[in-house]
Protein backbone atom coordinates (compact mmCIF):
# COMPACT_ATOMS: atom_id res chain seq x y z
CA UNK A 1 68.27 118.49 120.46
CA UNK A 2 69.67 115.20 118.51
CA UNK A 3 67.10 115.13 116.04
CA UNK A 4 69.28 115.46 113.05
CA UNK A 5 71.04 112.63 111.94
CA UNK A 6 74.07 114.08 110.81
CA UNK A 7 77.74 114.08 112.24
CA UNK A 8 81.19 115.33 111.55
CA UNK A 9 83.68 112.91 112.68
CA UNK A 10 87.16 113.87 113.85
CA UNK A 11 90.37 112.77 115.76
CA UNK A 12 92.81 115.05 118.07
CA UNK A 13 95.68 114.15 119.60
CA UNK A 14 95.46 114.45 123.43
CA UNK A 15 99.06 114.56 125.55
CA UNK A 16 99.48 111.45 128.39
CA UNK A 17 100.68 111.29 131.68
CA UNK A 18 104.24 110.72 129.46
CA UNK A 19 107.12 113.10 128.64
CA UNK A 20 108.10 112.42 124.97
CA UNK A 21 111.97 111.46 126.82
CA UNK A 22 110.20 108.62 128.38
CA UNK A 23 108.88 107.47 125.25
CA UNK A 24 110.94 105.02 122.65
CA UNK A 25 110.44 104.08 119.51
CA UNK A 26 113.32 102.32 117.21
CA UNK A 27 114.33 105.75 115.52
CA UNK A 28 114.14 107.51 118.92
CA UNK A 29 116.55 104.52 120.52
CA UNK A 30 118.75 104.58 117.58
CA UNK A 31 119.36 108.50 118.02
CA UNK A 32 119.75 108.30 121.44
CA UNK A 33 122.20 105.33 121.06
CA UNK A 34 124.41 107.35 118.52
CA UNK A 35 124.46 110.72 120.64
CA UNK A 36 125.98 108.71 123.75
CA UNK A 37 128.29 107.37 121.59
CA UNK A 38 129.30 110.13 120.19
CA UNK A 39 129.83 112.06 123.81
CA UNK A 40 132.08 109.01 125.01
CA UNK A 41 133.89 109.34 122.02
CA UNK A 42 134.21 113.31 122.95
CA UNK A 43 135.13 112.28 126.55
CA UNK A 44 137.96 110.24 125.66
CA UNK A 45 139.33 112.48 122.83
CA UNK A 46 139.60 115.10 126.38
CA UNK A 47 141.00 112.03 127.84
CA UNK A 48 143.84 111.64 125.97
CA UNK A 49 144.06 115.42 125.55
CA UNK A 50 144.58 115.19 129.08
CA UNK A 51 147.19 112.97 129.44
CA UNK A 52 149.73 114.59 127.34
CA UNK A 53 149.63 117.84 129.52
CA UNK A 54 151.69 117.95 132.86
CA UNK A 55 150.26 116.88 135.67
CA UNK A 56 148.34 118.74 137.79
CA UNK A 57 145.64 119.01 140.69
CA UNK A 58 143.07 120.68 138.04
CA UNK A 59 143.91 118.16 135.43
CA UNK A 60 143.23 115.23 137.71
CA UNK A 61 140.26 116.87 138.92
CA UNK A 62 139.33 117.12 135.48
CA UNK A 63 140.03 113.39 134.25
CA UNK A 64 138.24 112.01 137.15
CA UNK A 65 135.34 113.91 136.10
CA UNK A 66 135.43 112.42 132.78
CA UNK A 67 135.45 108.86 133.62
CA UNK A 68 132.50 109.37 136.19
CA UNK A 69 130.68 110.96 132.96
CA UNK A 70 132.00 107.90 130.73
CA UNK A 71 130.91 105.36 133.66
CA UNK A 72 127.34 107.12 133.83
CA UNK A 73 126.89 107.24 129.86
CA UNK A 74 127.88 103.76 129.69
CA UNK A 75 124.94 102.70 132.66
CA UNK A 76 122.67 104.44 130.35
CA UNK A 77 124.01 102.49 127.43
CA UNK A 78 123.04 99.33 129.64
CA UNK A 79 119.58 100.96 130.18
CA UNK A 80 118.99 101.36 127.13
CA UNK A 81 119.60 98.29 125.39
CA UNK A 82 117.48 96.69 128.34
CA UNK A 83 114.65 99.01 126.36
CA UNK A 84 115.48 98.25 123.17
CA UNK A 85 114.73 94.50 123.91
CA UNK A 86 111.39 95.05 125.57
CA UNK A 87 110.66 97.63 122.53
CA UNK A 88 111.40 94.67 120.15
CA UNK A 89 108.43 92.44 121.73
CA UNK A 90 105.63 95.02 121.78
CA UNK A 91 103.44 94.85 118.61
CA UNK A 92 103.74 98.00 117.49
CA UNK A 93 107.35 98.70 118.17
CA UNK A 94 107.18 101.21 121.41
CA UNK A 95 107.08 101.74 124.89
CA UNK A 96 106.27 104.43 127.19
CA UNK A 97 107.77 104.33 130.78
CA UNK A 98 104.93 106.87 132.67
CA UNK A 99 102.21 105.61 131.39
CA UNK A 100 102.72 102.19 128.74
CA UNK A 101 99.56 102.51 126.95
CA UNK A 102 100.77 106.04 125.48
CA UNK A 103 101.67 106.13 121.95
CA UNK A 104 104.20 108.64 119.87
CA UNK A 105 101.91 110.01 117.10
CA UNK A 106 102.45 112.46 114.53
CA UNK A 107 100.88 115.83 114.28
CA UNK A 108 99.54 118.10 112.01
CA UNK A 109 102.40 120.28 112.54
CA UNK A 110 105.70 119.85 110.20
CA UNK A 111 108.26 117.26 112.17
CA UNK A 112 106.39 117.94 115.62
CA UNK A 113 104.22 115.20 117.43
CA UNK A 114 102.95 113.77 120.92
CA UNK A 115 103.48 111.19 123.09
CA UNK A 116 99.48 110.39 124.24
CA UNK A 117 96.19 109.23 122.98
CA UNK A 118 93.82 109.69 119.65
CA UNK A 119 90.45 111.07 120.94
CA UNK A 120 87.86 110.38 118.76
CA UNK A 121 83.82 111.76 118.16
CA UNK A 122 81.41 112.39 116.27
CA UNK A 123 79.54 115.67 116.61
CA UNK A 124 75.98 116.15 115.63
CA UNK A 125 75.74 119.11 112.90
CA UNK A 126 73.05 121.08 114.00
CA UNK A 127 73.32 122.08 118.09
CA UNK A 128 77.17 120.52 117.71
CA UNK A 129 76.61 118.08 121.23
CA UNK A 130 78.87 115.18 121.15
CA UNK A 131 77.28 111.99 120.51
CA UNK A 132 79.47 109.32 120.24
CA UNK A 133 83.40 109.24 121.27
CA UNK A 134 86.54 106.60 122.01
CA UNK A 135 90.00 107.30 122.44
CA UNK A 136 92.60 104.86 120.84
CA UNK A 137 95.98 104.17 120.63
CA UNK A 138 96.58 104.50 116.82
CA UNK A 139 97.77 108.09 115.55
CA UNK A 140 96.03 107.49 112.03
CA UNK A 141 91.95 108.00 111.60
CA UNK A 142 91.71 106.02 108.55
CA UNK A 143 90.63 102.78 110.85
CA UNK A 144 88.15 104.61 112.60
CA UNK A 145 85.02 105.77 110.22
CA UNK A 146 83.04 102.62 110.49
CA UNK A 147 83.30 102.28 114.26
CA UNK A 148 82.33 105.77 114.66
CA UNK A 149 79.70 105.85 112.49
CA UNK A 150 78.45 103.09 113.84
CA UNK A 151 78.49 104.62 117.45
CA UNK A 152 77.19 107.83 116.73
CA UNK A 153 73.95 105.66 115.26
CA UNK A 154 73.41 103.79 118.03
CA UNK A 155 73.64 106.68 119.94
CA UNK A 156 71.09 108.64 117.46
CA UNK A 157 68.63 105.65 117.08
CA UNK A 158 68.58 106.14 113.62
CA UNK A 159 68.95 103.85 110.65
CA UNK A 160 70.25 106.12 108.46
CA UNK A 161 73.48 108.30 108.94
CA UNK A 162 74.97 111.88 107.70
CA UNK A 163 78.97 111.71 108.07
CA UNK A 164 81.26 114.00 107.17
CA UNK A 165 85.01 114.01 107.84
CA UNK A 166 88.06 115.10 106.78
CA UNK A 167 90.85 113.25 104.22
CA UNK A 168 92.50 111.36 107.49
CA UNK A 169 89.83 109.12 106.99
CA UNK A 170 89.82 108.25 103.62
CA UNK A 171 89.94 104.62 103.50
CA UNK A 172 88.39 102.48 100.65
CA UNK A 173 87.04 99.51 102.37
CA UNK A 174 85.47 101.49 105.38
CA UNK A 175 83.75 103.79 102.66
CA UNK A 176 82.29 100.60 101.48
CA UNK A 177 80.89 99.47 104.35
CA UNK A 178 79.83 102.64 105.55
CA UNK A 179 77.61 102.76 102.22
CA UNK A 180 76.29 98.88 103.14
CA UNK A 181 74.87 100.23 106.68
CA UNK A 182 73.24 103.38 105.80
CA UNK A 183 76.06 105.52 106.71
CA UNK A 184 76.22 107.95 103.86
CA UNK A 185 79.55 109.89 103.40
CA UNK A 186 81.10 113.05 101.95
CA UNK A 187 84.83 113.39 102.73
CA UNK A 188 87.79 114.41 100.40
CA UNK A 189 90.53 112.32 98.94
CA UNK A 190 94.18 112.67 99.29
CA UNK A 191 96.38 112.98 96.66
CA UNK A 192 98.25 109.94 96.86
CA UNK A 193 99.34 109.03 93.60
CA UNK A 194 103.39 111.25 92.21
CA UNK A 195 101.70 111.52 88.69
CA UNK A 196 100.74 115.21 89.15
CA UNK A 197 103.65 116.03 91.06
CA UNK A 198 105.72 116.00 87.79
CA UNK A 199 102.95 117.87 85.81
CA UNK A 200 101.37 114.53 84.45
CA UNK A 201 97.59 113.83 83.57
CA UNK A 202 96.17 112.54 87.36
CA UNK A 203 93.45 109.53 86.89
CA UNK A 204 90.67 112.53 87.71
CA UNK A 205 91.28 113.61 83.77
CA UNK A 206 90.06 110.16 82.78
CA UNK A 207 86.82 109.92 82.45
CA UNK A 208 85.03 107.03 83.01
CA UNK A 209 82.24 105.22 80.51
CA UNK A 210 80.09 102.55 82.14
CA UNK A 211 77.75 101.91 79.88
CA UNK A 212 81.23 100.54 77.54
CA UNK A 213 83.52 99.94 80.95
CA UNK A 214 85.99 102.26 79.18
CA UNK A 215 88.26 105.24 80.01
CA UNK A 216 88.51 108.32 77.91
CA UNK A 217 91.84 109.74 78.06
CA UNK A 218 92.47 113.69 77.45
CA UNK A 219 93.01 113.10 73.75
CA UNK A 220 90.30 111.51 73.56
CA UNK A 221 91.59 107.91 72.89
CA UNK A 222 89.56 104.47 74.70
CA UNK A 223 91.50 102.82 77.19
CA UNK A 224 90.00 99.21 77.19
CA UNK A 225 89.78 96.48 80.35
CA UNK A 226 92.62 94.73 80.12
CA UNK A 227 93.36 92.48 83.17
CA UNK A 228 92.93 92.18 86.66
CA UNK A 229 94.94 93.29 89.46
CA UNK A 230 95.28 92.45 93.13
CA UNK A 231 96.94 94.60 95.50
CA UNK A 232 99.24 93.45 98.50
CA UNK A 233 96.46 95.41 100.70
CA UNK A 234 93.64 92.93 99.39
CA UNK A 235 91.92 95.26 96.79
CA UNK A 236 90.81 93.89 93.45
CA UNK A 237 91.86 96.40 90.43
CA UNK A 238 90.72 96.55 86.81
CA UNK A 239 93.76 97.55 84.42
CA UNK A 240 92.41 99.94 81.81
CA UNK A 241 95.08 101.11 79.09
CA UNK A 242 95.58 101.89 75.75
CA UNK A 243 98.40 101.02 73.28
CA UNK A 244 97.94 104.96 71.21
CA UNK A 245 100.37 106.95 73.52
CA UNK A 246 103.39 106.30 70.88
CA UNK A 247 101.98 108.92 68.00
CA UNK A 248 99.91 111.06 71.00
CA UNK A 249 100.74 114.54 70.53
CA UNK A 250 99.80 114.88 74.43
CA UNK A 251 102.00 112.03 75.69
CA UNK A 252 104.67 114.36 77.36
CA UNK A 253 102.16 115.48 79.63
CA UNK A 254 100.43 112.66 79.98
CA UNK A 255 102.99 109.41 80.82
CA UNK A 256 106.63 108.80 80.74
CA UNK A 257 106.18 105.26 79.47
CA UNK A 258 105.74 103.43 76.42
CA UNK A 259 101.71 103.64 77.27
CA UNK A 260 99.40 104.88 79.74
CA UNK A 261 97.68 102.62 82.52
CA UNK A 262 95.10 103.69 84.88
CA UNK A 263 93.66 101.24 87.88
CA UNK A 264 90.51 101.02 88.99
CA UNK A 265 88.65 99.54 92.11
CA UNK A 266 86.03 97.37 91.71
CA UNK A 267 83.74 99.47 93.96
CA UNK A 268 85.41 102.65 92.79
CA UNK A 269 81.36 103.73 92.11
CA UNK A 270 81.20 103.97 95.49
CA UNK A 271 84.09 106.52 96.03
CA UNK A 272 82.54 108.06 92.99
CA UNK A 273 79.15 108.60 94.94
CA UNK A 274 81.64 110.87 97.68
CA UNK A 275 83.16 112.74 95.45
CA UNK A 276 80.01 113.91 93.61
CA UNK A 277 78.17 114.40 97.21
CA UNK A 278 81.34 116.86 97.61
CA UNK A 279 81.64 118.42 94.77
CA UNK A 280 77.56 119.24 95.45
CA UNK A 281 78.17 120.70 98.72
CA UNK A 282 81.75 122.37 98.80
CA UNK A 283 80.98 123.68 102.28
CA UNK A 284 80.71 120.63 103.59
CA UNK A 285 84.29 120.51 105.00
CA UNK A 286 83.85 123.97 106.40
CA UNK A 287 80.64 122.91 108.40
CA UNK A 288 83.19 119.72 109.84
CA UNK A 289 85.76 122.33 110.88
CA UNK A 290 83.07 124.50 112.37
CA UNK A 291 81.34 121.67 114.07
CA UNK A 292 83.90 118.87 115.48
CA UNK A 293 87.04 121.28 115.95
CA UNK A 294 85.47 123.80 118.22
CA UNK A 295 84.49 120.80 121.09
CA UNK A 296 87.90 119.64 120.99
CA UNK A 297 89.61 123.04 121.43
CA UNK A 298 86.96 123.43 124.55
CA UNK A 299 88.01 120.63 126.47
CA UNK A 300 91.29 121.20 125.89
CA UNK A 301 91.36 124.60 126.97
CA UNK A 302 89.60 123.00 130.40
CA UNK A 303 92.18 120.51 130.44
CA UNK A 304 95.26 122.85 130.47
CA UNK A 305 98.82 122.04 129.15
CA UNK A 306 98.99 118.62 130.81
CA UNK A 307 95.88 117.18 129.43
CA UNK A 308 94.96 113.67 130.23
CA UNK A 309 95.55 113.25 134.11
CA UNK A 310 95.39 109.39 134.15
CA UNK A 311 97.45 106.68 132.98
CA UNK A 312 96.48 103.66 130.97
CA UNK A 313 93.93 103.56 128.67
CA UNK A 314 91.12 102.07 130.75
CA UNK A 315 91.35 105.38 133.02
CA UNK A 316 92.01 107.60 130.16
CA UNK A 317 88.91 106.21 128.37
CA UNK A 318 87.33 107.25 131.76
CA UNK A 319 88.50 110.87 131.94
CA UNK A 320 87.58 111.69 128.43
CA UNK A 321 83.83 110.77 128.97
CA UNK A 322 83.48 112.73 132.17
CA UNK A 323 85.48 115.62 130.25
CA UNK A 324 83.09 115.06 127.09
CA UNK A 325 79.66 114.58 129.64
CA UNK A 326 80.73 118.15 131.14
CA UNK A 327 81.09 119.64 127.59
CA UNK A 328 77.61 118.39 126.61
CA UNK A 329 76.19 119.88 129.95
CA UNK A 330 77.49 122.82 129.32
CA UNK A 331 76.56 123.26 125.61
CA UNK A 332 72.87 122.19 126.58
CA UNK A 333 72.81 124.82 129.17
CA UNK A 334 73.74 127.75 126.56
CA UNK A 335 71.05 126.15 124.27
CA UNK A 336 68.24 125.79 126.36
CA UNK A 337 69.14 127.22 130.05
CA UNK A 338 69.24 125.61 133.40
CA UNK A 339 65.41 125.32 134.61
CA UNK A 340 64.77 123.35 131.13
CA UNK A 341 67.63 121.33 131.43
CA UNK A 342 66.65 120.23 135.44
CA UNK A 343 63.22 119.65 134.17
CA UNK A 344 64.07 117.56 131.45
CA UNK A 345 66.54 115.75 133.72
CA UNK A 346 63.77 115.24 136.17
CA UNK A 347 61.20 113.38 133.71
């Protein structure tokens, strides 16, 4: 069944043992911070309401019950700032009280999110068994090609490697050494860049000569190597520009400046190779979708609303393999039955 070396690789967001309340992070403290403040501010603006009526058994019913409200909001105050100081010394900024190895992440859904875990695998393309999974603690993907790719070959016993994911994982450097170990990719890139966002010329309407290690703008005028450039991330850039944009009929749409630069990497043939491989196969992110999101929605649906049972990520890391080996058995009994499945099992 896993004799096609080819994978889509995806991440999903799997809830912890942790209610998003018992999770902090600085915004999360600093909103939490400013609403008690503003309800003891509220409680002593009744306060002194309070006092300036006549006295009577329902008003001092009534002002006791604010200061036991003000003496409770202002133990919680205490609490918190207790928080904020362990917050401060863990790396990443955040703590979880249920289970501490949960993280906050973001989700694909506008302003929403989860307190939990990042479940990774890779998904072979043609009988869609899982063949290679982790679970992490980082909400972003773009860390995770190479170490995926690299597990789902192991797992294969191949030399050679099919990937495809989606833009999450679009990350320069782990392109490149995908490409240095045989891991061939096809995966979009995201629009990163404000340029087309106020109707401007994007760097994809450049075209690029190497044979002359030029750029060809849409007027058709060279832009020239002109220095080198080194990012804060580490990346080495090539400055390409041209000094014709003055007296360019085309400059309104094409740069605000006094000229037009454009950057490129110094393995930017390599992202070049993924684009083409995608603009050769446009249904290649369809057959990810159809592949690595139906597995997830499975055990999911198995799961129920709570999820991951288990707390820390030792135990989690445990649950999701005996969650992912019951998917597998299940998928392998719909492909081939039981009697072939016990009689494989048994040689």
């Amino acid at each position: 069944l896993l004799s096609v070396a080819s994978v889509a690789i995806d991440g999903s967001k799997f809830k912890a043992v942790n209610n998003r309340d018992r999770n902090f992070t600085k915004a999360k403290m600093a909103r939490r911070m400013q609403q008690i403040e503003d309800s003891v501010a509220r409680y002593l603006h009744e306060l002194d309401t309070a006092d300036r009526q006549d006295p009577t058994a329902a008003i001092s019913s009534r002002v006791e019950r604010l200061h036991e409200k003000i003496a409770r909001l202002r133990e919680e105050m205490v609490r918190l700032r207790a928080l904020e100081e362990q917050m401060q010394e863990a790396a990443d900024g955040q703590i979880s009280l249920t289970d501490p190895d949960a993280r906050s992440m973001a989700t694909s859904g506008r302003g929403s999110g989860v307190v939990g875990y990042n479940v990774q695998a890779a998904v072979e393309t043609d009988h869609h068994l899982i063949v290679a999974h982790d679970v992490v603690q980082t909400g972003s993907d773009r860390a995770q090609l190479v170490a995926m790719a690299q597990k789902a070959k192991q797992a294969l016993g191949v030399e050679e490697l099919d990937v495809v994911a989606d833009r999450g994982y679009f990350n320069s450097e782990q392109i490149l050494e995908c490409s240095r170990s045989d891991v061939t990719v096809t995966l979009p890139k995201p629009v990163t860049s404000g340029v087309m966002a106020k109707g401007l010329f994007g760097k994809q309407d450049f075209r690029y000569v190497a044979e002359h290690d030029v750029y060809i703008c849409p007027a058709g005028q060279t832009l020239p190597f002109v220095s080198h450039k080194r990012q804060s991330d580490g990346l080495n850039l090539r400055r390409y520009e041209t000094k014709e944009c003055r007296t360019c009929a085309l400059k309104t749409r094409c740069t605000h400046s006094t000229h037009r630069v454009v950057t490129r990497w110094e393995h930017e043939e390599v992202l070049e190779a993924v684009q083409r491989r995608l603009d050769e196969n446009p249904q290649a992110m369809r057959q990810r979708r159809e592949t690595v999101e139906h597995p997830f929605g499975t055990i999911k649906m198995w799961m129920g609303a709570t999820h991951f049972l288990m707390k820390r990520l030792k135990n989690v890391r445990t649950e999701t393999a005996l969650s992912v080996l019951a998917y597998n058995l299940t998928r392998v009994i719909n492909i081939i039955g039981i009697k072939p499945l016990m009689a494989a099992i048994r040689a």
